[in-house]
Every structure is written in C-alpha cells, then in structure tokens.
Protein backbone atom coordinates (compact mmCIF):
# COMPACT_ATOMS: atom_id res chain seq x y z
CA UNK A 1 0.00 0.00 0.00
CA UNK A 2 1.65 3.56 -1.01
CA UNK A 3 2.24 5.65 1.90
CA UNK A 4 -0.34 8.58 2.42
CA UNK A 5 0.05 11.72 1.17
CA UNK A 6 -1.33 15.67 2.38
CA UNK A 7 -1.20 17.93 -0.73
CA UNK A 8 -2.36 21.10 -0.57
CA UNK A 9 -4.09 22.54 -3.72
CA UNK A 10 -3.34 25.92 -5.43
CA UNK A 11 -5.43 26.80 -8.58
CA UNK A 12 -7.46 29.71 -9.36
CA UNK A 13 -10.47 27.82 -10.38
CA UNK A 14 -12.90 26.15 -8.38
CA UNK A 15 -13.91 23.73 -10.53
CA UNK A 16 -10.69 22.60 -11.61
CA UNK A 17 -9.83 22.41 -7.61
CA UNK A 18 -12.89 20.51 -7.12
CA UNK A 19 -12.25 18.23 -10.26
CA UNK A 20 -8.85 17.23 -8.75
CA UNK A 21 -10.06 16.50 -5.42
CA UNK A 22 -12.78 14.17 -6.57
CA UNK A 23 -9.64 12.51 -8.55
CA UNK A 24 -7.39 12.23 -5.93
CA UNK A 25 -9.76 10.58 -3.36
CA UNK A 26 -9.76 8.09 -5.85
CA UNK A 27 -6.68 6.80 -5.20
CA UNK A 28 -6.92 6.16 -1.58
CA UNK A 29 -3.94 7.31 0.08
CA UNK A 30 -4.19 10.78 -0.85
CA UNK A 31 -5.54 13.71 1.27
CA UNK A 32 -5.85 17.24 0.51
CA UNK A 33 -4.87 19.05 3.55
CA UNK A 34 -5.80 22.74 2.49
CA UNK A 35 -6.61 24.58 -0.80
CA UNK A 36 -5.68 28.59 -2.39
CA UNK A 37 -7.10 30.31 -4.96
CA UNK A 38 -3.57 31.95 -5.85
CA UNK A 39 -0.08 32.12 -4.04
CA UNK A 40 -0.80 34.55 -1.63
CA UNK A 41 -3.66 32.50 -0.13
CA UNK A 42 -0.95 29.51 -0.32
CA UNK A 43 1.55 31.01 1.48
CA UNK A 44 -0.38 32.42 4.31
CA UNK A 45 -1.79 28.61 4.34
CA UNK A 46 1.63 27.70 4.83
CA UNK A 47 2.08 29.73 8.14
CA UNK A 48 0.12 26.65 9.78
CA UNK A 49 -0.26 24.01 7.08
CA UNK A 50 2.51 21.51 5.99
CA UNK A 51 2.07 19.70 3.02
CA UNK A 52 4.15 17.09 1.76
CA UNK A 53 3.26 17.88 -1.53
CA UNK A 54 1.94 21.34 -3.54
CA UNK A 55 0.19 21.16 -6.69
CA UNK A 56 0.05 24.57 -7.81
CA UNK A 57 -1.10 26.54 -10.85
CA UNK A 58 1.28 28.13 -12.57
CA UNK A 59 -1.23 31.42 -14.35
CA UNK A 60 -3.06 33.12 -11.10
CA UNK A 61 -3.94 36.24 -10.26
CA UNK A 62 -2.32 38.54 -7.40
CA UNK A 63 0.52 35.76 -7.08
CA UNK A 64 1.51 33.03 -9.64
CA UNK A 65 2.88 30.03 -9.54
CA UNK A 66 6.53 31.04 -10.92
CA UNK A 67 6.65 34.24 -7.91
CA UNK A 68 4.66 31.91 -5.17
CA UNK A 69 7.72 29.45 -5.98
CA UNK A 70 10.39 32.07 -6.03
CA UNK A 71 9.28 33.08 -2.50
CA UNK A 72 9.06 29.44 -1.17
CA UNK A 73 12.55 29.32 -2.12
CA UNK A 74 14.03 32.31 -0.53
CA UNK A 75 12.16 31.30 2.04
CA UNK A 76 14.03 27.86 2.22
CA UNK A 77 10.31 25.38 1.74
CA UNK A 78 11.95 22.04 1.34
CA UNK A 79 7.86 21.13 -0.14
CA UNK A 80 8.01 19.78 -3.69
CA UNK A 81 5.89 21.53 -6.13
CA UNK A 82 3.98 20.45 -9.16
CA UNK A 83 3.09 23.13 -11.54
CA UNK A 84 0.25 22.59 -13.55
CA UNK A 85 0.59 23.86 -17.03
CA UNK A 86 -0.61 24.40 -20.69
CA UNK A 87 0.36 23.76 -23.96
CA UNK A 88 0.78 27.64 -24.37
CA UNK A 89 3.43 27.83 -21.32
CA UNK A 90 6.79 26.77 -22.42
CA UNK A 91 8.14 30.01 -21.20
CA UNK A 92 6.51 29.97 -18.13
CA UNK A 93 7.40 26.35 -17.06
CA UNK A 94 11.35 27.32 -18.27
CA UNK A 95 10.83 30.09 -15.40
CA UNK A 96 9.75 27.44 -13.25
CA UNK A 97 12.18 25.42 -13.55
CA UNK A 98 14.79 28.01 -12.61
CA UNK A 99 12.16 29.24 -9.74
CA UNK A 100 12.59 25.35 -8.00
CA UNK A 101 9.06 23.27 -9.59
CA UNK A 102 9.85 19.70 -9.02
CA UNK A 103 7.35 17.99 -11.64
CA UNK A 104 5.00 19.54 -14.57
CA UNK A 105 1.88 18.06 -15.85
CA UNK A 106 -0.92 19.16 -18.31
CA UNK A 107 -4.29 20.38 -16.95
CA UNK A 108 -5.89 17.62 -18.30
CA UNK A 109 -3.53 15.07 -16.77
CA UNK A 110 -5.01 11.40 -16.28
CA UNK A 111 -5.62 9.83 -12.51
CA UNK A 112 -2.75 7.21 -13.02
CA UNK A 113 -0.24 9.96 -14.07
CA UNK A 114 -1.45 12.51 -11.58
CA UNK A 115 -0.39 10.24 -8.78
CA UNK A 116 2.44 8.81 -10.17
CA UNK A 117 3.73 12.39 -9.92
CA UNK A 118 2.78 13.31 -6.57
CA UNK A 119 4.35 10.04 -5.14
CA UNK A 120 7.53 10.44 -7.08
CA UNK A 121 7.73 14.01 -5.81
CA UNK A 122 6.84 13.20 -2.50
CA UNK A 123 9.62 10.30 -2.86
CA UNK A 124 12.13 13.09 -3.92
CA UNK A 125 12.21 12.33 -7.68
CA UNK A 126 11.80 15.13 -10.15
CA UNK A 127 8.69 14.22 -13.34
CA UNK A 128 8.12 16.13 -16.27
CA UNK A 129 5.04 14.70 -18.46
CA UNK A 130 6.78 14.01 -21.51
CA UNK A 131 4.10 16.01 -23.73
CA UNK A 132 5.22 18.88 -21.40
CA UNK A 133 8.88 18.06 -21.99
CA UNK A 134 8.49 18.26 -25.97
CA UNK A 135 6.87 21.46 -25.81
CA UNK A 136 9.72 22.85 -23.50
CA UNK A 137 12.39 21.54 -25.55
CA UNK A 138 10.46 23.42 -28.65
CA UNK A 139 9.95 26.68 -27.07
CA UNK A 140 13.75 26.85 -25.46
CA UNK A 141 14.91 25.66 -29.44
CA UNK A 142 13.03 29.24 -29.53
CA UNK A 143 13.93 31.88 -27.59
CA UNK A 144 17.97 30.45 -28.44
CA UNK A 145 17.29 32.05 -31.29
CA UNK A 146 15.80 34.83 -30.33
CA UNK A 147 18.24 35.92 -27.70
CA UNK A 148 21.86 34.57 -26.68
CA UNK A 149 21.63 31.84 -24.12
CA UNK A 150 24.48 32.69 -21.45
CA UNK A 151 26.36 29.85 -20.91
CA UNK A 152 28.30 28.79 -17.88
CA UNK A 153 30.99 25.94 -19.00
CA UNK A 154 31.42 22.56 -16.94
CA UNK A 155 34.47 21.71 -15.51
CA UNK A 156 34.31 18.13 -16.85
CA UNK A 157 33.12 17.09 -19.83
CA UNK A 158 29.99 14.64 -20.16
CA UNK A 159 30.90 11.50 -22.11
CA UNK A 160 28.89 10.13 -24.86
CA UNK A 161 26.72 7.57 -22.49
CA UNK A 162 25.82 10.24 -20.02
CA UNK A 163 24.31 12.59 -23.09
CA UNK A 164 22.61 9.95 -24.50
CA UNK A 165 20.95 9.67 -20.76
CA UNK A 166 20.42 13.14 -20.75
CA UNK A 167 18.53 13.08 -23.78
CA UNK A 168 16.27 10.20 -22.73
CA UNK A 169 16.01 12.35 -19.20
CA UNK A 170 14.60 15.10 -21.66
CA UNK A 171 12.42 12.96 -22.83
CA UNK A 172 10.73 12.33 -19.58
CA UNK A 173 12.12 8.38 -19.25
CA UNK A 174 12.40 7.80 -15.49
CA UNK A 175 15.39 5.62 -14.46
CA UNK A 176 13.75 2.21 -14.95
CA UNK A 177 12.58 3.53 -18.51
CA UNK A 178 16.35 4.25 -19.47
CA UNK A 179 17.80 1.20 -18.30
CA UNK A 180 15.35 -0.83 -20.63
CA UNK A 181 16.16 1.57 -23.49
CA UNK A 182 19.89 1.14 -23.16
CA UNK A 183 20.34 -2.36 -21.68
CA UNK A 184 22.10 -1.40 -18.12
CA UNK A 185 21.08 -2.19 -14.60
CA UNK A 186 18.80 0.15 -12.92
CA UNK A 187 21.79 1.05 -10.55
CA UNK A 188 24.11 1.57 -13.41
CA UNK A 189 21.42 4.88 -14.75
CA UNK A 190 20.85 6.18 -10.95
CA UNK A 191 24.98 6.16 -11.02
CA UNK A 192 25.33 7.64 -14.61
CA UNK A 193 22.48 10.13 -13.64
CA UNK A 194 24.63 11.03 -10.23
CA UNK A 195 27.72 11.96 -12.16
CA UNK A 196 25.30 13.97 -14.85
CA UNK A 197 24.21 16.06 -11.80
CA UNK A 198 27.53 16.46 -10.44
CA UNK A 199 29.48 17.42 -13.42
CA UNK A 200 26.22 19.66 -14.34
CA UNK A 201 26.66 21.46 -10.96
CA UNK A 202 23.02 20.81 -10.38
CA UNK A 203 20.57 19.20 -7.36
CA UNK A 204 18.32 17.14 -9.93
CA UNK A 205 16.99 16.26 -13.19
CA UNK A 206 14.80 19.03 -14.78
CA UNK A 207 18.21 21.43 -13.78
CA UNK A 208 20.04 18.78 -15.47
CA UNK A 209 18.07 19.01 -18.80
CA UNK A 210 18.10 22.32 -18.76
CA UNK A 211 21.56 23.08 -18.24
CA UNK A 212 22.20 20.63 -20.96
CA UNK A 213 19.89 22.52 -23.46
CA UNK A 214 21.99 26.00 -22.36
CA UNK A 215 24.97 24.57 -23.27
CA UNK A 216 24.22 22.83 -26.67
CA UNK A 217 24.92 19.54 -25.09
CA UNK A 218 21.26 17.69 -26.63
C-alpha cells in the first residue's frame, strides 16, 4: 500500500480544484490538507499548514505560480511543487524550472499519471510529463534564437553515455525507462544520472536538462 500523502491545492479555479479532489480521493492514500485560490492564499496557508506535496497553478492572479515558488525558495520550503501547465506555457514552465518546480503536468492530466507524480515528488524524484517536456524543448529551441543563451561551461566534460541519458532524461524516461532503453542495470542509470548532476553542478533532473539545453549539449 503507497504511503499517504497531504497535498495542498493551489489553482485559481474552483472547478478545476474541485475536479482534482474528486480525482485524488480516488486513489486512496491521498488527502488534501488545504486549498488557495492563488499564491498569496498559499503562502499564508503555509504559516500553519505543511504539506508534503503542492500542486500549484502556474497562471493566477495577485501571485503566480513562478513568484509563489520564487518566495518558497528564498524562504528555504523544502515542499516539492507540481506546476500545472498548458500547452501555451513553455516560457513559463522554463521560469519554473529556474524558480525550484519539481514535476510539470498538463491540466488535463489522467488519474494514473497525476499520482504517479505526486508520489515520485513526495519520494524526492523530479517528473516532467513528456508532452510537457516536448513542448519545453520546442519553445527553449526558440527563444535560443531569439536571444543569446548565457552559458556557464562545466568543468568536466559529459561523455557520450551520459548525453545519450540526458537526452532520454529530456524525454521524460524515469530511471527504470532508461535502463530498458539502453540495456544497463537500474543502478548503473541512478549512477550515470549522479555523475550527470555532479558534473552539471546541479541538485536534480529538470536542472540537469536544462543546463544541458543552455549549453548545446542535446
């Protein structure tokens, strides 16, 4: 049995709060211990409430997701966030991804992959849906040619099987995912994927990928 979960809902939208509550109590070990109609109702929440997880909006009025996460940050929240997104906010989830989000999913996001990502957040892991991750990849192809991408050089180089993990970490494959893919031991990827993160000077996979993508690497 999965271990139970409190998330606390942020969306401006009743109905879509409402619509993911009736979800989530479908799974069982789920509870949703408070709710916010933008990030300034979350983060006075937050004064008393401690989630282990925060699904969040990222377009809200007052205080969106991108600023509610930049403040959770500076004010040093260890609590994962999901970001909920559209297909119209590949610049918005790149800003969230710099602000600290820990997973992205679609609005219209199934049950099954709904708490898949709340549980692998809530476990520590980082998940991108990988329709989100194709329109990210698009949009930053984008604005790199719009604008020059400021790049800050590794120390040491990735080697040809570490890019070809990045790329399938772009890609949204979780560890299990790349192992079949490539043929190696579970172990082997969480070790590959260690020494991507260290040589990337970064705390976890979505900084990974995008790192990569500012340097030209995938």
């Amino acid at each position: 049995m999965s271990e139970s979960v409190n998330v606390m809902l942020v969306d401006d939208q009743t109905l879509v709060r409402e619509g993911i509550k009736s979800l989530l109590q479908l799974a069982g070990h789920i509870e949703i211990l408070g709710e916010a109609s933008d990030g300034v109702e979350a983060l006075e929440a937050l004064n008393t409430l401690t989630p282990d997880v925060i699904l969040m909006d990222i377009r809200m009025p007052r205080l969106d997701g991108i600023e509610t996460l930049k403040t959770l940050t500076a004010q040093g929240s260890a609590i994962p966030v999901i970001i909920l997104t559209t297909f119209d906010d590949h610049e918005l989830v790149l800003s969230a991804i710099r602000a600290g989000a820990r997973g992205f999913l679609l609005k219209d996001v199934s049950l099954e992959s709904l708490v898949e990502a709340i549980d692998a957040v809530h476990r520590g892991e980082t998940l991108i849906q990988p329709a989100v991750t194709e329109r990210v990849l698009k949009g930053f192809t984008e604005l790199q040619t719009q604008s020059k991408v400021e790049r800050d050089p590794i120390q040491e180089p990735l080697t040809q099987r570490e890019i070809e993990i990045v790329r399938l970490m772009a890609g949204g494959y979780s560890n299990k995912e790349i192992s079949r893919a490539i043929f190696k031991s579970e172990g082997t990827i969480k070790n590959h994927v260690s020494n991507i993160l260290a040589k990337l000077n970064v705390r976890d996979r979505t900084r990974a990928v995008l790192k990569a993508l500012e340097l030209g690497l995938i």
